[in-house]
N, C-alpha and C. Protein backbone atom coordinates (compact mmCIF):
# COMPACT_ATOMS: atom_id res chain seq x y z
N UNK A 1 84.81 107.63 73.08
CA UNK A 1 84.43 108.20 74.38
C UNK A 1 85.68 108.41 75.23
N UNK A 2 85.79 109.68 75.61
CA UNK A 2 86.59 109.95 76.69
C UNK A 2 86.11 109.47 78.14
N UNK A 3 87.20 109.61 79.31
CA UNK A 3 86.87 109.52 80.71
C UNK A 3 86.29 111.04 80.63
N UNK A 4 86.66 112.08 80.37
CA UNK A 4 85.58 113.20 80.81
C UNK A 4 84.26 113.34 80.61
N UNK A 5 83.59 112.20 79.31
CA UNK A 5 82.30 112.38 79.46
C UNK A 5 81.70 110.97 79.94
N UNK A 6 82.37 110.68 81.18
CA UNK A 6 81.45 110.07 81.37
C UNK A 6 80.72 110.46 82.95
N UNK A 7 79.47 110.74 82.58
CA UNK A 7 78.20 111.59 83.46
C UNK A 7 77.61 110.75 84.61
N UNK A 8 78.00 109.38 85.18
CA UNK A 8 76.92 108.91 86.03
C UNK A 8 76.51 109.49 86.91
N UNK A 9 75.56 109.59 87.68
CA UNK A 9 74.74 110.06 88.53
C UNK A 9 74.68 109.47 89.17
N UNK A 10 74.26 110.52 90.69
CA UNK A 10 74.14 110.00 91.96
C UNK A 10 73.51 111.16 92.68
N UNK A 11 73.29 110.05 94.01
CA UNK A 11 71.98 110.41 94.56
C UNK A 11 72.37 110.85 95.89
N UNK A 12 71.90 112.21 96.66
CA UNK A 12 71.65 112.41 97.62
C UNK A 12 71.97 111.91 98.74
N UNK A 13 71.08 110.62 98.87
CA UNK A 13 70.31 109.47 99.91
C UNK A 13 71.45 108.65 100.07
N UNK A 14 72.05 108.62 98.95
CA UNK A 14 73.30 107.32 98.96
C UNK A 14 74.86 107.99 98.95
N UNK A 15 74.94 109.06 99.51
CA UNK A 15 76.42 109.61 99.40
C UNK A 15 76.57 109.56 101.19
N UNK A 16 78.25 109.47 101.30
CA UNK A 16 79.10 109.94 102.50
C UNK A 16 80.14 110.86 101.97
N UNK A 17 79.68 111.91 103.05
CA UNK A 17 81.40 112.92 102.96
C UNK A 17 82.26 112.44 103.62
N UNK A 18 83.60 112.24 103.20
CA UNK A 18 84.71 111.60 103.60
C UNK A 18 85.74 113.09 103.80
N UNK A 19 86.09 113.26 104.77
CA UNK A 19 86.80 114.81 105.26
C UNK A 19 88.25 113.86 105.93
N UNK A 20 88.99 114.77 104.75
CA UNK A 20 90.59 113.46 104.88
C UNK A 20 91.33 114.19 106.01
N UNK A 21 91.97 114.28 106.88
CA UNK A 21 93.06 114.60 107.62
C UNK A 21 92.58 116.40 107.71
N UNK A 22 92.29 116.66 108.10
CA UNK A 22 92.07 118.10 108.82
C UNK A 22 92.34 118.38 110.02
N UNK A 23 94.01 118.23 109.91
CA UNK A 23 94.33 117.93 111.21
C UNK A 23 95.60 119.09 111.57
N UNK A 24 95.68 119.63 112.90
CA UNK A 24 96.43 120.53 113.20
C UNK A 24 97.87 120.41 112.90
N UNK A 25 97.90 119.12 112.40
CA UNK A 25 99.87 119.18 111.73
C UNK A 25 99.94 119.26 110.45
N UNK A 26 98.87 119.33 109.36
CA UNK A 26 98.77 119.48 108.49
C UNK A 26 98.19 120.72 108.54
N UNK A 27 97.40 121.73 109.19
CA UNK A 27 96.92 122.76 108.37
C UNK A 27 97.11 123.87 109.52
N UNK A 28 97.79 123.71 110.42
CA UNK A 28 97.85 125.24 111.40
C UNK A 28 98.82 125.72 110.64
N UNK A 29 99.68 127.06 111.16
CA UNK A 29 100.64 127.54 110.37
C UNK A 29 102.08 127.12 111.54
N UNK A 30 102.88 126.61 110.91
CA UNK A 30 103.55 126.23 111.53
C UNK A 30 103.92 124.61 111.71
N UNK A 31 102.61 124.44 111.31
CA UNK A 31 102.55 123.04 111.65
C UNK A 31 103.46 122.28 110.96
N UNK A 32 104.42 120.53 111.32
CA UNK A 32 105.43 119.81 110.78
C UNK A 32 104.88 119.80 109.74
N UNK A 33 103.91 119.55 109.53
CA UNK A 33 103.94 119.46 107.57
C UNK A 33 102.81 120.03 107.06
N UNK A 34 103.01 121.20 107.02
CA UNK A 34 102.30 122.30 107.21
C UNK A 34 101.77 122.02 105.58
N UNK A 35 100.34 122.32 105.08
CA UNK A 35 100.22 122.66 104.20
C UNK A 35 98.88 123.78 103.75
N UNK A 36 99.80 124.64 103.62
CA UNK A 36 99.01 126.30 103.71
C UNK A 36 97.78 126.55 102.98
N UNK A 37 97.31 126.00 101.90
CA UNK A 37 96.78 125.62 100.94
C UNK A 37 95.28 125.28 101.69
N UNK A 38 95.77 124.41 102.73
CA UNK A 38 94.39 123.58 103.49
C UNK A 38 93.66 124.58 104.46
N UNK A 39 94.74 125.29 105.36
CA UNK A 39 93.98 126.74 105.49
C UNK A 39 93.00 127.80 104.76
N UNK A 40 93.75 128.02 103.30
CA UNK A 40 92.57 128.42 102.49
C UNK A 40 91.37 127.47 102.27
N UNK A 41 91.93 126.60 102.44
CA UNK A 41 90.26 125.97 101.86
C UNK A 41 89.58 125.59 102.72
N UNK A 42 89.82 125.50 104.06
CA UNK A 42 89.04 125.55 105.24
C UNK A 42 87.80 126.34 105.46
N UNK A 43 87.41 127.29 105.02
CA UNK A 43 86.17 127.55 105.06
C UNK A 43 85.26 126.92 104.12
N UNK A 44 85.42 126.68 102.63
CA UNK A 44 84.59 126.13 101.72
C UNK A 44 84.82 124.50 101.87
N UNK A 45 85.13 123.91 102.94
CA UNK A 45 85.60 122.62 103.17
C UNK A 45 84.01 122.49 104.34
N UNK A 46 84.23 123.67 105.40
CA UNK A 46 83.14 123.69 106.67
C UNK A 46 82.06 124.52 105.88
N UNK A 47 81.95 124.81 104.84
CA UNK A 47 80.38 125.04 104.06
C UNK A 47 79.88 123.37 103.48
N UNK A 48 80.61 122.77 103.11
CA UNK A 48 80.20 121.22 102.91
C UNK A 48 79.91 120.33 103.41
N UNK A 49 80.93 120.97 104.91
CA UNK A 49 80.66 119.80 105.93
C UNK A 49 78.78 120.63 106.49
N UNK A 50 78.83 121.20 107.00
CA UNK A 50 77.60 121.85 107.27
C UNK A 50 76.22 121.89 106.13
N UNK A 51 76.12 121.67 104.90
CA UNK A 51 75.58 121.66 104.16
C UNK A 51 75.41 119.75 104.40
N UNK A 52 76.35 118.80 104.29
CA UNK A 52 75.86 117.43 104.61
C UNK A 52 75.25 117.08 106.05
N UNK A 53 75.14 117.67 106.53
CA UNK A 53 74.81 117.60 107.80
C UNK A 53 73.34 117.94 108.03
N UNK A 54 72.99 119.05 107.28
CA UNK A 54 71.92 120.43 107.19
C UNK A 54 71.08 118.95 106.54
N UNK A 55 71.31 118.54 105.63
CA UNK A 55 70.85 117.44 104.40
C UNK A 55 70.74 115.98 104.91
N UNK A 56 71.76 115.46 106.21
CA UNK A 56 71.46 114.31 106.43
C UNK A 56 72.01 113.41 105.71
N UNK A 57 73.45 114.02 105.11
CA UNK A 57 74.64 112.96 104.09
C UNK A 57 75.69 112.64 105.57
N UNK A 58 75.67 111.55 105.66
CA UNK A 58 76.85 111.27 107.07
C UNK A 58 77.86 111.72 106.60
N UNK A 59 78.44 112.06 107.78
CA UNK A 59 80.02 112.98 107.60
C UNK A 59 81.11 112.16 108.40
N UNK A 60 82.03 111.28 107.57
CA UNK A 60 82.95 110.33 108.15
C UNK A 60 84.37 111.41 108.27
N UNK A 61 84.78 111.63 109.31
CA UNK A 61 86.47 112.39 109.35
C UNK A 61 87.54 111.34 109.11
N UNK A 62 88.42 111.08 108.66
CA UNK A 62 89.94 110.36 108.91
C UNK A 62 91.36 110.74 109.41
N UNK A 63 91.74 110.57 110.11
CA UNK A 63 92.69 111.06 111.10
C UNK A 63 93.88 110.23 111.29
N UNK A 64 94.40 110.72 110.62
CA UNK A 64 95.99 110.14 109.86
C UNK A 64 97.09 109.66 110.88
N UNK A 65 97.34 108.72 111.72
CA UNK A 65 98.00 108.91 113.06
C UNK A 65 99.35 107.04 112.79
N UNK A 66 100.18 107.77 111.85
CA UNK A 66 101.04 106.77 111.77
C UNK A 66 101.98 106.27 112.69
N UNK A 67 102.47 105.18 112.48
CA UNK A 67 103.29 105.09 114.38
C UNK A 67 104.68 104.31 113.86
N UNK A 68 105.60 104.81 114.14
CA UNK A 68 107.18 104.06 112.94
C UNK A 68 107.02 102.62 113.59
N UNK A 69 106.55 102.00 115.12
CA UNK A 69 106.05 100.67 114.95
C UNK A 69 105.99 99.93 114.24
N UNK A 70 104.44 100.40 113.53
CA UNK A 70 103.83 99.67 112.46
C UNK A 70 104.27 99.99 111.11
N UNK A 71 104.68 101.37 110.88
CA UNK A 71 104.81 101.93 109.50
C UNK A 71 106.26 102.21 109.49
N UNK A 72 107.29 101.01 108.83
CA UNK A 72 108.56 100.95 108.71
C UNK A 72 109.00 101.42 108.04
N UNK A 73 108.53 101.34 106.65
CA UNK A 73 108.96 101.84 105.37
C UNK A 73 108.83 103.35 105.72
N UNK A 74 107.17 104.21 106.33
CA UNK A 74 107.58 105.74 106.19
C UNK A 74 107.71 105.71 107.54
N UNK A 75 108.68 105.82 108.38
CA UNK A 75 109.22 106.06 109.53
C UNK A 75 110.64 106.19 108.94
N UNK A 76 111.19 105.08 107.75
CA UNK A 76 112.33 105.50 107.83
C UNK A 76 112.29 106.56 106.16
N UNK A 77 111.50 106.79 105.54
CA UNK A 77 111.80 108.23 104.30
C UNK A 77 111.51 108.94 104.28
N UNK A 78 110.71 109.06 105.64
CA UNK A 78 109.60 110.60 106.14
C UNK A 78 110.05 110.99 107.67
N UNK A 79 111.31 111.83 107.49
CA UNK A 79 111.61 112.43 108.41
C UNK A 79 110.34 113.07 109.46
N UNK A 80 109.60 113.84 108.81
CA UNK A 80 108.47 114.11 109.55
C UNK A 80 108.35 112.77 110.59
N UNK A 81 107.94 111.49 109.87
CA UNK A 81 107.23 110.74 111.00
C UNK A 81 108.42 110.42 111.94
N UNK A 82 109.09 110.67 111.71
CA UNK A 82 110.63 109.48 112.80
C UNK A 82 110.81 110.66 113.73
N UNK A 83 110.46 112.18 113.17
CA UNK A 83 110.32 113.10 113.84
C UNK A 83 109.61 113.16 115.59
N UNK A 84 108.45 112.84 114.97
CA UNK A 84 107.32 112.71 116.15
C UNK A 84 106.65 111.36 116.48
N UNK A 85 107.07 110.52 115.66
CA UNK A 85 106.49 109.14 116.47
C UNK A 85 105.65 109.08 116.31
N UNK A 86 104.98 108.24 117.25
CA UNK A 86 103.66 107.59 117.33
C UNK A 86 102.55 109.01 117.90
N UNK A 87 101.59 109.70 116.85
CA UNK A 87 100.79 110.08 116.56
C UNK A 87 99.67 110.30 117.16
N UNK A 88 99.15 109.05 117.65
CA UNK A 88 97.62 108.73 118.28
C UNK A 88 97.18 109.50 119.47
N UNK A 89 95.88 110.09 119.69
CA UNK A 89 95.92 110.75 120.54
C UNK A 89 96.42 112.26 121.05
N UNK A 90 97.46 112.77 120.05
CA UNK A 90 97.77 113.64 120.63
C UNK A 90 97.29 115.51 119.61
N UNK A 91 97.84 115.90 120.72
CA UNK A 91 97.01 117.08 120.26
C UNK A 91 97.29 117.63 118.49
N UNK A 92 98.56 117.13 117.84
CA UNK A 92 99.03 117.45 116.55
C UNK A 92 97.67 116.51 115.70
N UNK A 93 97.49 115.55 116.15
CA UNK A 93 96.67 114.71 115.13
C UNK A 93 94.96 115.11 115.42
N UNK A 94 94.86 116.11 116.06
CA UNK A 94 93.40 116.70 116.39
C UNK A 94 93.00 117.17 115.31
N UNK A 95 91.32 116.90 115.00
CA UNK A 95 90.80 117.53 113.75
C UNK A 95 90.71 119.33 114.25
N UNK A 96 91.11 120.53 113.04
CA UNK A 96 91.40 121.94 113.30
C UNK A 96 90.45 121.96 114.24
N UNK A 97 89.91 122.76 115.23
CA UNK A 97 88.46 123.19 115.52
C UNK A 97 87.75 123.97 114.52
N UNK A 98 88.14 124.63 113.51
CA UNK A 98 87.13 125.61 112.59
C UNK A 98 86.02 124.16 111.97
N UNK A 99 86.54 122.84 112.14
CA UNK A 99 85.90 121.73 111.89
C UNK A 99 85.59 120.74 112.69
N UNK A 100 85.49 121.23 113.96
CA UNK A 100 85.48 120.05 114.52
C UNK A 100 84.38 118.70 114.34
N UNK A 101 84.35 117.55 114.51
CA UNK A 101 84.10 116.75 114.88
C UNK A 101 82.44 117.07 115.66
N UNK A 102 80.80 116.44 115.24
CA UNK A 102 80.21 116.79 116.01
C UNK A 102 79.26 115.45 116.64
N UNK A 103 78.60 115.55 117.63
CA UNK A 103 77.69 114.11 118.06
C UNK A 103 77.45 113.77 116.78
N UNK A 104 77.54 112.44 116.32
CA UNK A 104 76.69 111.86 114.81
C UNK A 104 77.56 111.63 114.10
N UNK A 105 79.06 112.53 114.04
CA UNK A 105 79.86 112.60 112.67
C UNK A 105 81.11 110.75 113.14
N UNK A 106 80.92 110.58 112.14
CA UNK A 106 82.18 109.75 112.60
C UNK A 106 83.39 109.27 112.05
N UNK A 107 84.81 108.78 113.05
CA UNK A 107 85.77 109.22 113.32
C UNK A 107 86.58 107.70 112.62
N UNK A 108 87.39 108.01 111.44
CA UNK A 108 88.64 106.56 111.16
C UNK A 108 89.61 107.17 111.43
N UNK A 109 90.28 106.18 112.07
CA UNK A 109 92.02 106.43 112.16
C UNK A 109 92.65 105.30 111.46
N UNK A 110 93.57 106.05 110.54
CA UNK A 110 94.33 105.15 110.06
C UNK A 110 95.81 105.56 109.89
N UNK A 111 96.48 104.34 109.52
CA UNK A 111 97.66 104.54 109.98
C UNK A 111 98.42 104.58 108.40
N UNK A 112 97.94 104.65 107.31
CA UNK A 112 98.66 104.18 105.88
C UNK A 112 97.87 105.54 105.25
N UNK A 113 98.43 106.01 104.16
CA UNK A 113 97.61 106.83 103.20
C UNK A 113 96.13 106.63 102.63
N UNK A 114 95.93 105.74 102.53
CA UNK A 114 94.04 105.19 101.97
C UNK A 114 93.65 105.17 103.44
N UNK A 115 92.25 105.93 103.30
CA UNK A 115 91.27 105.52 103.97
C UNK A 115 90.83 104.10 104.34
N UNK A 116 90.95 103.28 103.64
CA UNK A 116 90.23 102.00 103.58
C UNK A 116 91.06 101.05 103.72
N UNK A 117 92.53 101.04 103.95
CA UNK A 117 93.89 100.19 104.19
C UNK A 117 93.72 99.34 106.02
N UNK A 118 93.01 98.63 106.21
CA UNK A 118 93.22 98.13 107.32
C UNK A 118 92.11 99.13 108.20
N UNK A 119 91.15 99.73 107.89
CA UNK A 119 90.72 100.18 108.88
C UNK A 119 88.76 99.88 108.33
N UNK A 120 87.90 100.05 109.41
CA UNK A 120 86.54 100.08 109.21
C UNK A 120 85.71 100.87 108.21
N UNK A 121 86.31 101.92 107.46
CA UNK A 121 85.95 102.47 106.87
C UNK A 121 84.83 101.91 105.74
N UNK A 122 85.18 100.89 104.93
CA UNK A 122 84.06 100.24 104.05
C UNK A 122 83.19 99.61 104.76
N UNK A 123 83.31 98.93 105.24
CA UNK A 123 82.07 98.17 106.93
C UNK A 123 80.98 99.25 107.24
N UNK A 124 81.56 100.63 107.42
CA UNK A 124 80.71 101.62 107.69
C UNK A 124 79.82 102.50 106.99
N UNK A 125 80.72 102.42 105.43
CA UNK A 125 80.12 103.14 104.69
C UNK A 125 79.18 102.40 104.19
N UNK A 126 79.07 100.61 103.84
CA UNK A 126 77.99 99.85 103.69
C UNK A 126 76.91 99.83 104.45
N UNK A 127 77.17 100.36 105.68
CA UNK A 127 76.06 100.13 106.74
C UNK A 127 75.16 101.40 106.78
N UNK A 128 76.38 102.13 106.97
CA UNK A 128 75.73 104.01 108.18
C UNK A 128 74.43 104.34 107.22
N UNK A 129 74.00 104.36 106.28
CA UNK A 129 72.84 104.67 105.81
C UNK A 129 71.49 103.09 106.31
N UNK A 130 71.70 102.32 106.41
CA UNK A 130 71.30 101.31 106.51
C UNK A 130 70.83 100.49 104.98
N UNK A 131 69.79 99.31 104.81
CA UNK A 131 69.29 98.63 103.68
C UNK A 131 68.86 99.39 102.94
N UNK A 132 68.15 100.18 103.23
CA UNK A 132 67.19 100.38 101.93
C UNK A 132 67.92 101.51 101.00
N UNK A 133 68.93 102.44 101.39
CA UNK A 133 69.49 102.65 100.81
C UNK A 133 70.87 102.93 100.77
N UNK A 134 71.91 102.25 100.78
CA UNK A 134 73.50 102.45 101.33
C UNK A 134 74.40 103.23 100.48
N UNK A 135 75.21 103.41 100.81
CA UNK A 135 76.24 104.65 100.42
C UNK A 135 76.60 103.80 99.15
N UNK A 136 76.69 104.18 98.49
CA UNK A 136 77.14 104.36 97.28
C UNK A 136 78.37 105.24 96.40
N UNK A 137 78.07 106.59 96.99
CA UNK A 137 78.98 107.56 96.47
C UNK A 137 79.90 108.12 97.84
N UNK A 138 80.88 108.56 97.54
CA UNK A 138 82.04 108.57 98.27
C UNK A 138 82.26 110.77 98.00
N UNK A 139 81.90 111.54 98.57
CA UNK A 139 82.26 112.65 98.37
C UNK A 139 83.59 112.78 99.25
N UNK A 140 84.95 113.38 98.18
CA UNK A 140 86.33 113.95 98.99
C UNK A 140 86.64 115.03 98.64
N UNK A 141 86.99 114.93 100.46
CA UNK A 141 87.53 116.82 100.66
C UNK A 141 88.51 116.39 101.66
N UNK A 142 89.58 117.37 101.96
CA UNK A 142 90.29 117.52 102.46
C UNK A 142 91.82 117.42 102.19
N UNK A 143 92.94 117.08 102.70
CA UNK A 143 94.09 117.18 102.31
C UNK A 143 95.05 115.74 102.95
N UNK A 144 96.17 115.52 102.33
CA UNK A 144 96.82 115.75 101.17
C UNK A 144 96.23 115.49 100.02
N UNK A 145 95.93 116.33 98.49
CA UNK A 145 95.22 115.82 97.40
C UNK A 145 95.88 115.25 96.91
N UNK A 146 96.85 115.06 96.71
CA UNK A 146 97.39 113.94 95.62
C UNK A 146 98.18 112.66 96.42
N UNK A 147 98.01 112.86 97.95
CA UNK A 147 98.43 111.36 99.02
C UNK A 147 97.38 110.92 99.36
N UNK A 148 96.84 111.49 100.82
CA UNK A 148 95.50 110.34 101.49
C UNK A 148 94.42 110.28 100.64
N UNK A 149 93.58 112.08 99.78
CA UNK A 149 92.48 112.22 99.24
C UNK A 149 92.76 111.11 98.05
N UNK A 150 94.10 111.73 97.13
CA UNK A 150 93.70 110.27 96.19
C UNK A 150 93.71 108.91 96.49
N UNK A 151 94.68 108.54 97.41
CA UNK A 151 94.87 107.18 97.99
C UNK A 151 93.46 106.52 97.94
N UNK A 152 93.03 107.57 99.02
CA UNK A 152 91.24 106.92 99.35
C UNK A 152 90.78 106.97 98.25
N UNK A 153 90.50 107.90 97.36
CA UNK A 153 89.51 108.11 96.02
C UNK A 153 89.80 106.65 95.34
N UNK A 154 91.20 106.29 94.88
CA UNK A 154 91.32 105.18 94.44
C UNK A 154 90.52 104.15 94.51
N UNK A 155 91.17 103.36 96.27
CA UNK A 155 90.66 102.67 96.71
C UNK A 155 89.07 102.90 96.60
N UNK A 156 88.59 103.34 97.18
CA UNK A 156 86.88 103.61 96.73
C UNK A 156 86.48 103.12 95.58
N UNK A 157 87.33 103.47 94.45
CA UNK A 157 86.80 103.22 93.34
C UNK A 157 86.79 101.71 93.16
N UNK A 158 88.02 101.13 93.77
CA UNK A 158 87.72 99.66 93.56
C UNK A 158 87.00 98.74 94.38
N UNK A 159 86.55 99.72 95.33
CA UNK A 159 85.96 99.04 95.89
C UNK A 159 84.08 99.10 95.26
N UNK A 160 83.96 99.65 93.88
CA UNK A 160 82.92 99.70 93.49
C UNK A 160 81.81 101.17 94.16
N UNK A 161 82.63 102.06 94.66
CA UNK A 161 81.85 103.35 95.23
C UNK A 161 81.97 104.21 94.24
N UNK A 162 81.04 105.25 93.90
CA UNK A 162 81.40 106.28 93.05
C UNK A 162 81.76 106.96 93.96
N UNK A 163 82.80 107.84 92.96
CA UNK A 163 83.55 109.15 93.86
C UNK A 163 83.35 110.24 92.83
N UNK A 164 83.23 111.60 93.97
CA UNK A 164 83.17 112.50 93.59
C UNK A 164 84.09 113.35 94.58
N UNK A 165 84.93 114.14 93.47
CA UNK A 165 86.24 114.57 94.19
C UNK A 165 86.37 116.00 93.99
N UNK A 166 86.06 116.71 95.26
CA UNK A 166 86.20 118.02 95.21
C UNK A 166 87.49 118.73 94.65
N UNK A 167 87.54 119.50 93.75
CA UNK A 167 88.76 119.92 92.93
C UNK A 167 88.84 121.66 93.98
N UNK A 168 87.96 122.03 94.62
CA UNK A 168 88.50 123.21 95.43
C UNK A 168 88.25 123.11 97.01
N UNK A 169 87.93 121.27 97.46
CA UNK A 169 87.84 121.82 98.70
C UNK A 169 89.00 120.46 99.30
N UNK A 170 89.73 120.17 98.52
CA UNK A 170 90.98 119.09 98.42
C UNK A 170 92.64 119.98 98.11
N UNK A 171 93.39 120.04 99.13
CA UNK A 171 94.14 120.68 99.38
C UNK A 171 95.47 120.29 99.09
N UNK A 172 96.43 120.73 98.09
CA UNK A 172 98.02 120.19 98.04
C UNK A 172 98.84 121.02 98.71
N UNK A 173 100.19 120.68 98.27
CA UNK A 173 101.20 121.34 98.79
C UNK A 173 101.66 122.20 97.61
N UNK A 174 101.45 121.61 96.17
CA UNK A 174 102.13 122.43 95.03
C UNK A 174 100.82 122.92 94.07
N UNK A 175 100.63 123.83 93.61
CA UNK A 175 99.69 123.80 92.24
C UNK A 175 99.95 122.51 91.35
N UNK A 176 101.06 122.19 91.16
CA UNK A 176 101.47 120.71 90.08
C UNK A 176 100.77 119.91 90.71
N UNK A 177 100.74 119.72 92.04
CA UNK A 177 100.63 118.31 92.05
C UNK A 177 99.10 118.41 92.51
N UNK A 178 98.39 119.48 92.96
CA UNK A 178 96.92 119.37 92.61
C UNK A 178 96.56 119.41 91.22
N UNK A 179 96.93 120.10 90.60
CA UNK A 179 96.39 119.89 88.94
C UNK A 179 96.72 118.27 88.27
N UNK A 180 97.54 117.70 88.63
CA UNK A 180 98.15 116.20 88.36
C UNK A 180 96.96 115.39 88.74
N UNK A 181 96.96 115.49 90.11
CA UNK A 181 95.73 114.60 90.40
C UNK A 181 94.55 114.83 90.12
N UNK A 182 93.71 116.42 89.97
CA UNK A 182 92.52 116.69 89.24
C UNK A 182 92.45 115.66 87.74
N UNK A 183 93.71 115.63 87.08
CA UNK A 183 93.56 115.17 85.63
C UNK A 183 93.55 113.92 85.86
N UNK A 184 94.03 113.23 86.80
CA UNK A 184 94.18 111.58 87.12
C UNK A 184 92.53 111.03 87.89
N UNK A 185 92.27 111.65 88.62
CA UNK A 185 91.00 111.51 89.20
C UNK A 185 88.95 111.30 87.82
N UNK A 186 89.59 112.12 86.93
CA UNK A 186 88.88 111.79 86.08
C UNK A 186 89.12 109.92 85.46
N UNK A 187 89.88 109.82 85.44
CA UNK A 187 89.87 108.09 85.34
C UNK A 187 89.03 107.33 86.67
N UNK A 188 88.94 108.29 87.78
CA UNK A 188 88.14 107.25 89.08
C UNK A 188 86.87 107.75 89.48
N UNK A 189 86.19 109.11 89.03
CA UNK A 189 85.39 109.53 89.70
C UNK A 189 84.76 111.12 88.74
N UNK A 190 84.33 111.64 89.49
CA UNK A 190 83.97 113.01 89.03
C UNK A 190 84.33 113.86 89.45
N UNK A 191 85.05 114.70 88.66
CA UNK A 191 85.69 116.31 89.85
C UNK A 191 84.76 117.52 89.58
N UNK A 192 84.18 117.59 90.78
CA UNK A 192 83.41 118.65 90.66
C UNK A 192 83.30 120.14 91.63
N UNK A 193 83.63 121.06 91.59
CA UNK A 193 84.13 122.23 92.29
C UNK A 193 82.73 122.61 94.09
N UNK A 194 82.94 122.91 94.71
CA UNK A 194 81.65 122.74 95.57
C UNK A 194 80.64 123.26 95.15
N UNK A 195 80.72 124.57 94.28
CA UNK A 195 79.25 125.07 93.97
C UNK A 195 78.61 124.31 93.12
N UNK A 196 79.09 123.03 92.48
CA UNK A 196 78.39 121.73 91.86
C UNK A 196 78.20 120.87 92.54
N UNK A 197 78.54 120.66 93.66
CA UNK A 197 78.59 119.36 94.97
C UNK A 197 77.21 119.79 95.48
N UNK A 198 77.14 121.39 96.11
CA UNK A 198 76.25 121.41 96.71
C UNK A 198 75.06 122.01 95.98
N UNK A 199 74.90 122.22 94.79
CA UNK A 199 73.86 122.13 94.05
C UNK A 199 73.47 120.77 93.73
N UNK A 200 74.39 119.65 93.58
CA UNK A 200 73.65 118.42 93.43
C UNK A 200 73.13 117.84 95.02
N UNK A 201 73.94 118.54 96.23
CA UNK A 201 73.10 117.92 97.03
C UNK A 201 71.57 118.53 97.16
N UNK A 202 71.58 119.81 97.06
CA UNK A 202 70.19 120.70 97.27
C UNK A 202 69.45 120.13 96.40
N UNK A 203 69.40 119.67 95.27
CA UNK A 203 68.89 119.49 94.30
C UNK A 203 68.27 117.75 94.33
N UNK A 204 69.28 116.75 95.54
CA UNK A 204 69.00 115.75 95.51
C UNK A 204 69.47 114.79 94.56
N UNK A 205 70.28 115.13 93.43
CA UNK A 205 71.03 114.65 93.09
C UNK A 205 71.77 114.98 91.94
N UNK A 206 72.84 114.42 91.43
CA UNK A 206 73.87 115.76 90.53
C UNK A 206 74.32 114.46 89.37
């Protein structure tokens, strides 16, 4: 048996969309670490987000806001961050508007590449559905694909969540290094393109 066949299933009722960094320094044009890539996929990113929503799958955003403070190590090898500092709050770390943020959706900030590194994120995803049936599956979209999206996908996985990892609505900087992580992600999860995401959500489960 390979990692590609393996098929588990999941359900509807028990998924969160996790929408990584869609944030104006990552995807305007121009932006410090611009990655152009996330622009294209910005519309089939807000057909998913709108389709979980339409369906009643909670829609968690993460909002990447490092501060050389706390984050020593990349303050000093990521010119970018030593660049602009502390992050929080300001208009560069805003989710795009073609996505914004709506009553219901809700908001992690974190300060490290994983979603789940020091911040509420698992607390919430155990809960936001409530008992009778809790999140389970972990749907990712957004950008960097082979930094925060896999970071988080990882983590997820050990934390016992299935993941399912959008292979066209997860955004790099290189073709290499999205195709790298598509092939690595099959060891944590399922990569499945959106017109399979959202046929398994319509469908109730994939």
């Amino acid at each position: 048996m390979t990692m590609e066949s393996v098929k588990w299933g999941f359900e509807r009722d028990r998924c969160a969309l996790l929408v990584i960094d869609m944030q104006n320094y990552f995807v305007l044009e121009g932006a410090p670490l611009e990655v152009p890539e996330a622009r294209a996929r910005t519309p089939k990113i807000k057909r998913l987000i709108g389709k979980c929503r339409e369906l009643g799958v909670p829609v968690i955003y993460t909002l990447h806001e490092p501060d050389p403070l706390y984050c020593k190590l990349e303050a000093a090898e990521n010119l970018w961050l030593k660049d602009f500092g502390a992050l929080e709050g300001t208009e560069e770390a805003r989710v795009i508007d073609e996505l914004s943020p709506r009553p219901g959706d809700v908001i992690v900030r974190k300060k490290r590449f994983s979603a789940f590194f020091q911040t509420d994120l698992e607390l919430i995803l155990r809960n936001i559905r409530g008992s009778e049936k809790p999140v389970d599956t972990v749907i990712i979209c957004g950008a960097v694909t082979n930094i925060c999206c896999e970071s988080t996908a990882r983590d997820a996985y050990f934390r016992d969540f299935k993941v399912v990892f959008g292979s066209d609505v997860c955004a790099a900087f290189t073709p290499e290094s999205q195709n790298a992580t598509l092939e690595n992600m099959k060891f944590f999860g399922r990569v499945l393109d959106l017109e399979a995401i959202l046929g398994a959500l319509e469908n109730g489960r994939g």
